[in-house]
C-alpha atoms as a PDB file:
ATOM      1  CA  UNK A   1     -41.286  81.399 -70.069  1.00  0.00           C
ATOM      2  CA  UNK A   2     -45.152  81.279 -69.768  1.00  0.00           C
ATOM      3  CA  UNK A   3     -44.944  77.409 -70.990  1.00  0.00           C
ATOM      4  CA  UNK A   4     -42.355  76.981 -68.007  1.00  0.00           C
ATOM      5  CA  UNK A   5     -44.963  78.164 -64.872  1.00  0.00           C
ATOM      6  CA  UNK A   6     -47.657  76.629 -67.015  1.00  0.00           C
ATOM      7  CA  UNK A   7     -46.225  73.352 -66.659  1.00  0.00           C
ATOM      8  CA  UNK A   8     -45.079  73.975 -63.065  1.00  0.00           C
ATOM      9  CA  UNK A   9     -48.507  74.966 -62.246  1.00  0.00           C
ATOM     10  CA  UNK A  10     -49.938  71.947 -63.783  1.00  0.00           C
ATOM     11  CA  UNK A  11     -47.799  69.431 -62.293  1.00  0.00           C
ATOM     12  CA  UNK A  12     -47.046  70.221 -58.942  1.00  0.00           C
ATOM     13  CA  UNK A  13     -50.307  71.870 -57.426  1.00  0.00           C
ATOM     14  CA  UNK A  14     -52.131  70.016 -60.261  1.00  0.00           C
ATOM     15  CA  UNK A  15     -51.617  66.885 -58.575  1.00  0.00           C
ATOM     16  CA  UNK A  16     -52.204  68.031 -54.968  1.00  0.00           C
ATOM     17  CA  UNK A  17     -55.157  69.975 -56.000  1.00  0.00           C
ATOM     18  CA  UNK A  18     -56.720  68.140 -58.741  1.00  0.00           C
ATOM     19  CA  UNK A  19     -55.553  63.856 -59.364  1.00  0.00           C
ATOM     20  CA  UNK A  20     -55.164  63.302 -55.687  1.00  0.00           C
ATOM     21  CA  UNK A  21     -59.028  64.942 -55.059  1.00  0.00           C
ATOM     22  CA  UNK A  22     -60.058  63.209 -57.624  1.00  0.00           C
ATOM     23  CA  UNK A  23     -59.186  60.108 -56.834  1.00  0.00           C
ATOM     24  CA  UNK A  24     -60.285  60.356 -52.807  1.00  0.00           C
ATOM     25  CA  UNK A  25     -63.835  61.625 -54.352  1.00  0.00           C
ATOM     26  CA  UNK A  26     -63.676  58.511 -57.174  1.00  0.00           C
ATOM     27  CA  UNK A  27     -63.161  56.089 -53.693  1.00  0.00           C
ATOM     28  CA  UNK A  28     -65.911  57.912 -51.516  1.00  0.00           C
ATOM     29  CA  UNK A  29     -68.353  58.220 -54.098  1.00  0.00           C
ATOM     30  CA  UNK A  30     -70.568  55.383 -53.369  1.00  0.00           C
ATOM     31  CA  UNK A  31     -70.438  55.926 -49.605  1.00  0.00           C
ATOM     32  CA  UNK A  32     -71.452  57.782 -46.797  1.00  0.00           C
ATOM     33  CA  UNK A  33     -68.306  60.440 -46.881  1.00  0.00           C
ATOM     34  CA  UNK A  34     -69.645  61.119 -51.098  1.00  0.00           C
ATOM     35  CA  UNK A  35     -68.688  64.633 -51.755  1.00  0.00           C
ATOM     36  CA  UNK A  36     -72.382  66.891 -51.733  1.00  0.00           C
ATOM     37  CA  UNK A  37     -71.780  69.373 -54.022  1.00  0.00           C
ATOM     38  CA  UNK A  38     -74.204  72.557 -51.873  1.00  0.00           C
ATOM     39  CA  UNK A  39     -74.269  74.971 -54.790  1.00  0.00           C
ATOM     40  CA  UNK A  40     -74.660  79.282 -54.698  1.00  0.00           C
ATOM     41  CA  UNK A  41     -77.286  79.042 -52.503  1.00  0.00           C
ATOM     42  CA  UNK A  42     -75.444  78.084 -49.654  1.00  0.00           C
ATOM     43  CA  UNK A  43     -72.860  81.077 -47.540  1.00  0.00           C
ATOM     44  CA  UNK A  44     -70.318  77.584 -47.600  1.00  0.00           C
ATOM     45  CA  UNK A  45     -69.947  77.859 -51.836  1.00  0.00           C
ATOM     46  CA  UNK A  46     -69.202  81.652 -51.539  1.00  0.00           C
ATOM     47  CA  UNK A  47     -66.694  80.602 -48.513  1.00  0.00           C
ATOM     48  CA  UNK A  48     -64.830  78.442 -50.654  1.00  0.00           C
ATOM     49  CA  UNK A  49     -64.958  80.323 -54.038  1.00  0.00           C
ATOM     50  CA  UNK A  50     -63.498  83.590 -51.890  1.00  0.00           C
ATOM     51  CA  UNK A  51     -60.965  80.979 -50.316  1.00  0.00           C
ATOM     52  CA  UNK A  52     -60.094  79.758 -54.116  1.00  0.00           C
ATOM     53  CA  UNK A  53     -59.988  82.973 -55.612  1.00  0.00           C
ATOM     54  CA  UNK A  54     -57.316  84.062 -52.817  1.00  0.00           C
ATOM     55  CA  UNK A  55     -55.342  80.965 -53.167  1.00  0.00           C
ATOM     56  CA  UNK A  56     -55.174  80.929 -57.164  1.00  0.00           C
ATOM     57  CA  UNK A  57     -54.125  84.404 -56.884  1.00  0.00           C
ATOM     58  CA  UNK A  58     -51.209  83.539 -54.551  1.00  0.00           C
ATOM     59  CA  UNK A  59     -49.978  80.283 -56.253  1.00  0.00           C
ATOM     60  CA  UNK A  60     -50.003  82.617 -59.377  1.00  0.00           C
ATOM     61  CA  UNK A  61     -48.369  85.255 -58.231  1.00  0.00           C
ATOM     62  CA  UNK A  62     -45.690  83.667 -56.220  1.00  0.00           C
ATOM     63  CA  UNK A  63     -44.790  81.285 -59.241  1.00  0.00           C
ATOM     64  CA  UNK A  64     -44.132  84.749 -61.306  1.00  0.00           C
ATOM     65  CA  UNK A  65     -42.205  85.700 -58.810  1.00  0.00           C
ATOM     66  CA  UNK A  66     -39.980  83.033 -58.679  1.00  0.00           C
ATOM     67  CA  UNK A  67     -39.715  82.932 -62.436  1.00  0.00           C
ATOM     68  CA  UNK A  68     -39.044  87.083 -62.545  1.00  0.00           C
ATOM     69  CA  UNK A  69     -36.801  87.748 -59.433  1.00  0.00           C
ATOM     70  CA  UNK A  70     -35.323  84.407 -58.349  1.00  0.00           C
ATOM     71  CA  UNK A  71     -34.701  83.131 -62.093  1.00  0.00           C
ATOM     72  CA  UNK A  72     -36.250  79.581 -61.719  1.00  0.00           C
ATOM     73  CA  UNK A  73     -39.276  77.823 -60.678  1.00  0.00           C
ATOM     74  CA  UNK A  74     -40.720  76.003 -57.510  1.00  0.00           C
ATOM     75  CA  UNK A  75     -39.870  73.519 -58.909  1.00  0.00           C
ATOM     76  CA  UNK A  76     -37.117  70.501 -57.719  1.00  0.00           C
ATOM     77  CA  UNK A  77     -35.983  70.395 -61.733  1.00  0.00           C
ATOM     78  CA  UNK A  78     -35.535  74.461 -61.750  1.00  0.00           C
ATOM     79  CA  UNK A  79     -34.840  75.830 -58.158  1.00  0.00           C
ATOM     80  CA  UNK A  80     -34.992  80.194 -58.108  1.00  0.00           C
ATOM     81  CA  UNK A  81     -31.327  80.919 -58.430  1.00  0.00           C
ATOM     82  CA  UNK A  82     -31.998  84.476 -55.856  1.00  0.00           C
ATOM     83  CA  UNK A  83     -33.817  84.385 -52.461  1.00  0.00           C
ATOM     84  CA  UNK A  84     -37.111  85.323 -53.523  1.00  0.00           C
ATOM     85  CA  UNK A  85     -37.935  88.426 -50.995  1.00  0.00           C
ATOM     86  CA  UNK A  86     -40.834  90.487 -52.266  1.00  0.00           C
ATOM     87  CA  UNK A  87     -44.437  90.329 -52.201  1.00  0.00           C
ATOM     88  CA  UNK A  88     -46.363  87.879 -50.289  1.00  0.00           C
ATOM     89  CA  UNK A  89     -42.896  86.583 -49.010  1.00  0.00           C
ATOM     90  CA  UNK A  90     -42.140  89.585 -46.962  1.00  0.00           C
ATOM     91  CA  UNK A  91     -45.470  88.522 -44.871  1.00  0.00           C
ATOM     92  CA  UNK A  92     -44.924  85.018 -44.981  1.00  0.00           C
ATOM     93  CA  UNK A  93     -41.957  82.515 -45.909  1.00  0.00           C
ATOM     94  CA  UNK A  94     -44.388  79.560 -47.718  1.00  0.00           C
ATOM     95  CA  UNK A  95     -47.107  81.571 -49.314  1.00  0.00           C
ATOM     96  CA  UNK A  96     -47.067  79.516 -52.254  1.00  0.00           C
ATOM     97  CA  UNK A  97     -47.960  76.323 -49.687  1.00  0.00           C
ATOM     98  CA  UNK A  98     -50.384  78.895 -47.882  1.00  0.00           C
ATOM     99  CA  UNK A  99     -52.342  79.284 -51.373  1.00  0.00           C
ATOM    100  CA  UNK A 100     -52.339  75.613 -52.241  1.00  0.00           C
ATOM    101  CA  UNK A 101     -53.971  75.174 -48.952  1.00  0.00           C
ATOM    102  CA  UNK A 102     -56.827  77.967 -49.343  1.00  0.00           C
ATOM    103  CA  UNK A 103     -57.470  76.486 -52.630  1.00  0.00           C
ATOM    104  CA  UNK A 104     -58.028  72.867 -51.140  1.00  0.00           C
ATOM    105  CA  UNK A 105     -60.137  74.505 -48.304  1.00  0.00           C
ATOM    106  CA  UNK A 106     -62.411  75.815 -51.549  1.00  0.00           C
ATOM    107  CA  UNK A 107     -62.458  72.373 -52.990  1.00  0.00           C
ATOM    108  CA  UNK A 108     -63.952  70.761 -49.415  1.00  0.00           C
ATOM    109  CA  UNK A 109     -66.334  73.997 -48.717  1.00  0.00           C
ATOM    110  CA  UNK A 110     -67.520  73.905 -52.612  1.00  0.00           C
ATOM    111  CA  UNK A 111     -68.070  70.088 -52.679  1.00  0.00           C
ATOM    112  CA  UNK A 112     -69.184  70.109 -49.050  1.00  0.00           C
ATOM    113  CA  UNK A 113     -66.535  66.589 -48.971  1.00  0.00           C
ATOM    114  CA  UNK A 114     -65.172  66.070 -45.636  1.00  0.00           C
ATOM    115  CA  UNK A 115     -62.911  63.043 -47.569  1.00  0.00           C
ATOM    116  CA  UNK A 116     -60.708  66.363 -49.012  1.00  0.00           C
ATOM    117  CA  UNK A 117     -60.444  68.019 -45.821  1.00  0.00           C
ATOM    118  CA  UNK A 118     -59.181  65.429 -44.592  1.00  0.00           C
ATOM    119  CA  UNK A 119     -56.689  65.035 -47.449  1.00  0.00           C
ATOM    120  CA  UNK A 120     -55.958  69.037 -46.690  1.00  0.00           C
ATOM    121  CA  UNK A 121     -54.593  68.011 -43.066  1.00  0.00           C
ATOM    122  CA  UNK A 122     -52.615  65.505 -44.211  1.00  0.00           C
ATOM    123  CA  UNK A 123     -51.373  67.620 -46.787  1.00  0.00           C
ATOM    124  CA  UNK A 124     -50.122  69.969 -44.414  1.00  0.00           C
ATOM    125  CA  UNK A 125     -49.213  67.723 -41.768  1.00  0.00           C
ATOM    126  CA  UNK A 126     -46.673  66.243 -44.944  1.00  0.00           C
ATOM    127  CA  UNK A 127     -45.386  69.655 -45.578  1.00  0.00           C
ATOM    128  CA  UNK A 128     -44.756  70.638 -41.693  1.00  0.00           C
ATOM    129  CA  UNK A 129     -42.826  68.166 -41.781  1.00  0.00           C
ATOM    130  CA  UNK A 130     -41.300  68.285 -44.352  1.00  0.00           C
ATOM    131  CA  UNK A 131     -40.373  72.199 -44.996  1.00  0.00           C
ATOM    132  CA  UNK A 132     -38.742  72.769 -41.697  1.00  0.00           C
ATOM    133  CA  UNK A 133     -36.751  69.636 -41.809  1.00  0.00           C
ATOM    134  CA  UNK A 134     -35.417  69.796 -45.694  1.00  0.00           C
ATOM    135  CA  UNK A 135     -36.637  72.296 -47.663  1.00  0.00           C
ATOM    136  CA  UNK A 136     -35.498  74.958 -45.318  1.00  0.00           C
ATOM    137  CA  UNK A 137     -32.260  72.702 -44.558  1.00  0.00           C
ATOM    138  CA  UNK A 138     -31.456  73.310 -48.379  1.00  0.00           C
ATOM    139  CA  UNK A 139     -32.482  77.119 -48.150  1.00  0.00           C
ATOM    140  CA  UNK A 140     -30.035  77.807 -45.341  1.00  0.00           C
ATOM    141  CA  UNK A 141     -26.943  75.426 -47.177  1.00  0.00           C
ATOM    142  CA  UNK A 142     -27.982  77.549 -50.916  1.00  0.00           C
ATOM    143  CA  UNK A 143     -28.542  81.284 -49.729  1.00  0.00           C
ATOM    144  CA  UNK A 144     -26.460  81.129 -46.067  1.00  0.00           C
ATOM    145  CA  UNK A 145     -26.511  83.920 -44.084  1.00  0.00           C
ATOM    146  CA  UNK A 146     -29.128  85.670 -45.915  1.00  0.00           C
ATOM    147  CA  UNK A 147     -32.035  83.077 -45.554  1.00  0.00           C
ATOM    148  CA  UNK A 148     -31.160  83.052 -41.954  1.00  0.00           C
ATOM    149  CA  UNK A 149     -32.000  86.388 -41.035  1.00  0.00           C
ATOM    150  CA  UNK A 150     -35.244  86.150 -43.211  1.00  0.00           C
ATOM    151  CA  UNK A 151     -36.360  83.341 -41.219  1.00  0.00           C
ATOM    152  CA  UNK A 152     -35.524  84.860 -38.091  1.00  0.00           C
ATOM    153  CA  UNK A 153     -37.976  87.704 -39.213  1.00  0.00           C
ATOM    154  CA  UNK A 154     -40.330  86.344 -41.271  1.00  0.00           C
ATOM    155  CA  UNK A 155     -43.035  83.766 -39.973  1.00  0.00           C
ATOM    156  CA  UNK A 156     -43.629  80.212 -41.256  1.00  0.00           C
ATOM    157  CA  UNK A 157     -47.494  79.718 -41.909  1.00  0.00           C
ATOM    158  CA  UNK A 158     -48.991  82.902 -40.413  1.00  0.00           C
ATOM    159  CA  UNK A 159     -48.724  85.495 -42.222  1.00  0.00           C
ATOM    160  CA  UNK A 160     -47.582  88.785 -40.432  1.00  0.00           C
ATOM    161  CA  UNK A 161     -49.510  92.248 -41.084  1.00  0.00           C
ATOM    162  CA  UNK A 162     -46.716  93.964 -41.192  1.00  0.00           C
ATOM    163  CA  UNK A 163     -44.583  93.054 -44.302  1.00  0.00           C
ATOM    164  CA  UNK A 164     -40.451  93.114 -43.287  1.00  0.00           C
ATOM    165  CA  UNK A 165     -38.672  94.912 -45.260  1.00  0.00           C
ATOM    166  CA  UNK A 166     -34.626  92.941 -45.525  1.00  0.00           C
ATOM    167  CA  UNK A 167     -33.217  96.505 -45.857  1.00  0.00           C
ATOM    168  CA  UNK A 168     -33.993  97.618 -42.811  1.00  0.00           C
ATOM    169  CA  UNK A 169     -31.799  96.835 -39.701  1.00  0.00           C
ATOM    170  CA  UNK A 170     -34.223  96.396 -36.825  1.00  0.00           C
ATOM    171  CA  UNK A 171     -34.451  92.662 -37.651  1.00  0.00           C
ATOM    172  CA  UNK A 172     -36.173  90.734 -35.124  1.00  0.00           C
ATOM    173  CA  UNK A 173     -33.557  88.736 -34.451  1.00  0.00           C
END
């Protein structure tokens, strides 16, 4: 099980977070938008190691989750069999997107490289796209009725305060 979100871990935010960075730093290394690595000294590293910290800690946590309650992974090759309800999804329906973000933020705070947040908007511009069109197209066709009233109550990107709780019946809907 632990070799399962390992590899999960390591190949889908691996490649968003780590080969596609490298490779826009390995292109913009010998010109003017070179990453400037600005070290402890500067408020900006603690910025983006608090930002990291927070987004490693979601991505981890919401891949457990969808190995412990929903019985799969994020992943296309092992979609959660159960509608994954609990924890940071009761605040927000795409935490797991929301950490790989924070942890990209880091990455362009830490190495002061405007080239990677750059890569973060078009990151997200990809997945607001994307998410609303199919991967919550699939969500409604696999879980129905259910993943309906979740996204009537539970907010895209923003996380709400105030975590909704599916048993109760003043949905928002």
């Amino acid at each position: 099980m632990i070799w399962l979100q390992v590899k999960v871990l390591l190949i889908l935010p691996g490649s968003v977070l780590v080969l596609a960075p490298a490779l826009i730093l390995w292109v913009t290394s010998n010109t003017d938008a070179a990453a400037r690595y600005i070290g402890p000294a500067d408020p900006g590293f603690w910025v983006g190691v608090i930002c990291g910290a927070i987004g490693l800690g979601i991505a981890i946590w919401t891949v457990c989750l969808f190995v412990e309650l929903g019985d799969g992974t994020p992943a296309p090759w092992d979609p959660p069999q159960q509608l994954v309800l609990q924890g940071p999804y009761r605040h927000v329906r795409n935490p797991m997107i929301s950490g790989i973000f924070m942890m990209l933020l880091a990455e362009s705070l830490i190495l002061n490289a405007w080239s990677i947040a750059i890569w973060l908007g078009v990151f997200f511009l990809v997945n607001a796209l994307y998410i609303p069109r199919k991967e919550e197209k699939a969500l409604e066709a696999r879980f129905g009725e259910t993943y309906l009233r979740y996204k009537a109550n539970v907010p895209r990107w923003l996380p709400n305060p105030f975590p909704w709780n599916p048993d109760d019946t003043g949905d928002n809907a």
